[in-house]
C-alpha atoms as a PDB file:
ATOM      1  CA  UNK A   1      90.158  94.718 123.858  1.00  0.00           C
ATOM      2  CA  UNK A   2      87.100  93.609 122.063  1.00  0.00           C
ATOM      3  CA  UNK A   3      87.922  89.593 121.174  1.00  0.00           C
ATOM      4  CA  UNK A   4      84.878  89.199 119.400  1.00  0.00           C
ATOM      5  CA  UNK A   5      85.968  91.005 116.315  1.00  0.00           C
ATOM      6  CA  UNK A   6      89.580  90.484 115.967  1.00  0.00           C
ATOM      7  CA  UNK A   7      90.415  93.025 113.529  1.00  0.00           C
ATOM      8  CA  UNK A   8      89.826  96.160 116.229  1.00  0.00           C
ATOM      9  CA  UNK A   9      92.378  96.942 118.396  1.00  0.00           C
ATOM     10  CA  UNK A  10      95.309  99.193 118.036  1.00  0.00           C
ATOM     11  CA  UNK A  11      99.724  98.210 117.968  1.00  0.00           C
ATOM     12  CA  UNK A  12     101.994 100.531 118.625  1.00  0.00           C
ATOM     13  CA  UNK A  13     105.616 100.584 116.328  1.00  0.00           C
ATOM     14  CA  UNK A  14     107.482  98.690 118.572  1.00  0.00           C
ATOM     15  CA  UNK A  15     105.164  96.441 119.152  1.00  0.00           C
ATOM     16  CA  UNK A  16     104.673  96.173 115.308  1.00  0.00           C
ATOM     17  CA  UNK A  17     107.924  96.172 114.063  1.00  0.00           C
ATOM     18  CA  UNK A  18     108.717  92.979 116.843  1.00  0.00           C
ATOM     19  CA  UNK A  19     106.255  91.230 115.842  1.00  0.00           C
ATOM     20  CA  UNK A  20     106.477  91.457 112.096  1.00  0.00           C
ATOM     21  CA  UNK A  21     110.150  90.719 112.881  1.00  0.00           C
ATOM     22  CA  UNK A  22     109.175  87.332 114.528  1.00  0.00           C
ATOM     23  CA  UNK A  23     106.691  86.873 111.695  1.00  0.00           C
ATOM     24  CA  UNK A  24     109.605  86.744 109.199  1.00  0.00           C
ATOM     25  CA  UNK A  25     111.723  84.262 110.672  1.00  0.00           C
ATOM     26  CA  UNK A  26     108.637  81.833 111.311  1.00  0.00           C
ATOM     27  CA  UNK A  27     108.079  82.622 107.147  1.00  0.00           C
ATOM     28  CA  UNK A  28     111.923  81.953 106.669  1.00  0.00           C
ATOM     29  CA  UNK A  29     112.304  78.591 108.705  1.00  0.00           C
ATOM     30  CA  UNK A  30     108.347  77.622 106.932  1.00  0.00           C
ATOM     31  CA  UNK A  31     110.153  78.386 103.726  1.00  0.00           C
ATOM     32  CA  UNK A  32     112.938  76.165 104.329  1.00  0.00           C
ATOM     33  CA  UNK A  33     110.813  73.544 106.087  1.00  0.00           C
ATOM     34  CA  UNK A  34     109.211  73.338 102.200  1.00  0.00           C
ATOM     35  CA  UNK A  35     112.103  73.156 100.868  1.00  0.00           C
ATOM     36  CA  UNK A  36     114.298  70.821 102.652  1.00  0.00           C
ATOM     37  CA  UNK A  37     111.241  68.680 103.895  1.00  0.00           C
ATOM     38  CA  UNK A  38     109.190  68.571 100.736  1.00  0.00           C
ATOM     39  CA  UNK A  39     105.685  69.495 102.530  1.00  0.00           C
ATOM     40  CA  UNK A  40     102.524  68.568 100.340  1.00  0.00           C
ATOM     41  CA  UNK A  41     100.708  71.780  98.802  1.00  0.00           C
ATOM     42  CA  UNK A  42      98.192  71.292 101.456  1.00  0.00           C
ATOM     43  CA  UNK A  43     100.207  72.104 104.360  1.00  0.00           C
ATOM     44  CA  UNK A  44     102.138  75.100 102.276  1.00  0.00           C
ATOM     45  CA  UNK A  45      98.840  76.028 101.404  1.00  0.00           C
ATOM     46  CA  UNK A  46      97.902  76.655 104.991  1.00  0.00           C
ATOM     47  CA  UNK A  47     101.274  77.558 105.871  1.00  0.00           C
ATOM     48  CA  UNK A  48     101.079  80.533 103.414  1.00  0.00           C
ATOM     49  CA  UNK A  49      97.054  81.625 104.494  1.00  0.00           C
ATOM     50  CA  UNK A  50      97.954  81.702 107.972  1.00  0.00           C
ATOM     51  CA  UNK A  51     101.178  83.991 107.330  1.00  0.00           C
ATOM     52  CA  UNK A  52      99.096  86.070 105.082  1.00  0.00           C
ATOM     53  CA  UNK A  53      95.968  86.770 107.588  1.00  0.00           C
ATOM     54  CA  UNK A  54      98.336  87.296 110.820  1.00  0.00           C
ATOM     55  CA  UNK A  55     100.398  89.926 109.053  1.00  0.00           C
ATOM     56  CA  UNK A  56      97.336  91.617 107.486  1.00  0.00           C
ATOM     57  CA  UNK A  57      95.476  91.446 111.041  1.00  0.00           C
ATOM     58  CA  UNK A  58      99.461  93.552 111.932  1.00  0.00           C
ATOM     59  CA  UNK A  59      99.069  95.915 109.550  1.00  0.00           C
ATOM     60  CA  UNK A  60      95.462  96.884 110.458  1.00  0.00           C
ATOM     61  CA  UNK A  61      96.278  97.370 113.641  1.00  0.00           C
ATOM     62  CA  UNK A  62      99.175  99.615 112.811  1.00  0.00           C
ATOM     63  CA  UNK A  63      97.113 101.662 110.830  1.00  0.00           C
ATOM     64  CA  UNK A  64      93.826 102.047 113.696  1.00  0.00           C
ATOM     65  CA  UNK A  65      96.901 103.668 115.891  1.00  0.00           C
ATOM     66  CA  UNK A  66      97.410 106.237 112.990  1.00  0.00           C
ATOM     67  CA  UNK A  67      93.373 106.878 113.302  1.00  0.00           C
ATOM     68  CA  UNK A  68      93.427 105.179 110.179  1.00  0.00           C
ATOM     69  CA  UNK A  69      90.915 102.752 108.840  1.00  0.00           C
ATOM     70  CA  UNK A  70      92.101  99.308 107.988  1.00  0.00           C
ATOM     71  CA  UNK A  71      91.074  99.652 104.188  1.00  0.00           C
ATOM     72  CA  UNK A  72      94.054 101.494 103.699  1.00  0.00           C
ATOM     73  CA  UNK A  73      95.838  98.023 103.182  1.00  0.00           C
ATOM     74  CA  UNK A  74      94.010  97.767 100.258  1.00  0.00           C
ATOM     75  CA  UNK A  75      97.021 100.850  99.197  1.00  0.00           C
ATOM     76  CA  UNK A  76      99.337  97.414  98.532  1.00  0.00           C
ATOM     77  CA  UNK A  77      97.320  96.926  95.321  1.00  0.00           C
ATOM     78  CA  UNK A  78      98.632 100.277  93.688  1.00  0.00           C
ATOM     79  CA  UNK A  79     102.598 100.275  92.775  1.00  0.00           C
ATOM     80  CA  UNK A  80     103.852 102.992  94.997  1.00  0.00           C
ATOM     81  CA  UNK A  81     101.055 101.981  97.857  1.00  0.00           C
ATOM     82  CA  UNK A  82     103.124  99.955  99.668  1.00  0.00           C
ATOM     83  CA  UNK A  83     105.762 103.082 100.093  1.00  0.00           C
ATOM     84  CA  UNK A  84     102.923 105.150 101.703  1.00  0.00           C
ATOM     85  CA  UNK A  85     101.985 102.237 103.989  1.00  0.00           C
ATOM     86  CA  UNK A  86     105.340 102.054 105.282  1.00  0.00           C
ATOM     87  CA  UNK A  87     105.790 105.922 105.460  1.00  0.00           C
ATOM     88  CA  UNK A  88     102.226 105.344 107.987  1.00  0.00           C
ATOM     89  CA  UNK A  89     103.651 102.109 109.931  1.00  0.00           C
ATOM     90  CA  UNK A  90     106.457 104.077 110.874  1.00  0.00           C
ATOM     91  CA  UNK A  91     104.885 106.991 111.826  1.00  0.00           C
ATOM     92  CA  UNK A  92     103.963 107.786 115.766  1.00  0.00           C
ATOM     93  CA  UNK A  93     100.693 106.706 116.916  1.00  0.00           C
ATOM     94  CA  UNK A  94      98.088 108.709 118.205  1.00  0.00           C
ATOM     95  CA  UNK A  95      98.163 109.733 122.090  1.00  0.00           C
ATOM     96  CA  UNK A  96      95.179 108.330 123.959  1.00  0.00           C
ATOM     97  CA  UNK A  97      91.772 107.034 123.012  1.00  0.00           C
ATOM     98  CA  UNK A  98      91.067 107.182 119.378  1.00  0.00           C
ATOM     99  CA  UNK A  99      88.355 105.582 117.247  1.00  0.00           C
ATOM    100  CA  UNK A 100      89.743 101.972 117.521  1.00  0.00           C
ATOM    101  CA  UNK A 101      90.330 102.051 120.743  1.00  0.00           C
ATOM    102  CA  UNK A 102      93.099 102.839 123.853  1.00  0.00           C
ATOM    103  CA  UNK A 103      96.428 102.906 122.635  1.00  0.00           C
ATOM    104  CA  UNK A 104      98.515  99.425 122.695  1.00  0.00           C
ATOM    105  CA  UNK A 105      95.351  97.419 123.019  1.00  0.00           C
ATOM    106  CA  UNK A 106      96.469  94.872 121.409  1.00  0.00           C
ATOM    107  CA  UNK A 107      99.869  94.591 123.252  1.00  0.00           C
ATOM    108  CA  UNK A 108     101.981  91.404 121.960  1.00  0.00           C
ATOM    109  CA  UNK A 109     105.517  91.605 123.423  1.00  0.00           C
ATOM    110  CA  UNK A 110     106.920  94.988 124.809  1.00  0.00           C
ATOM    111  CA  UNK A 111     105.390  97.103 127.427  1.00  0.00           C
ATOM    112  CA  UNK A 112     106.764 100.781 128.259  1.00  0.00           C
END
């Protein structure tokens, strides 16, 4: 796992799914933290950046263990993008070593 560049690495579909599963709630209970607690649009500011640039760094990971280049996430732009993205995050991973790396390098919760 290369740390020095944080968008390399590779996440398989369980691991994906998981953590963009914990990523929700922690959105939900910020969402009603901003509600209920009336946080200043500084801290809802950062509240929203950091949601937005952990489940980007997700999806690109998802997509190197496809074989597929990050830049692909750029696909949410276009209407019906966002369809094919989820058609590729659920698809199975490649076997093995590909371009970005070993498979599941950039394990978060579930080992096999």
């Amino acid at each position: 796992m290369n740390m020095k560049n944080p968008l390399n690495g590779r996440i398989g579909r369980r691991n994906f799914w998981t953590a963009y599963g914990f990523l929700l709630l922690a959105f939900l209970l910020f969402v009603y933290l901003v509600v209920i607690e009336f946080f200043t649009g500084f801290f809802f500011f950062l509240g929203w950046v950091s949601f937005i640039i952990v489940g980007s760094l997700l999806q690109v990971w998802r997509l190197h263990d496809t074989n597929r280049s990050g830049l692909y996430y750029l696909l949410t732009i276009i209407p019906f993008g966002i369809f094919y993205l989820f058609f590729l995050y659920s698809k199975k991973g490649d076997e093995g070593i590909n371009r970005f790396g070993e498979k599941d390098s950039r394990m978060i919760f579930i080992k096999k």
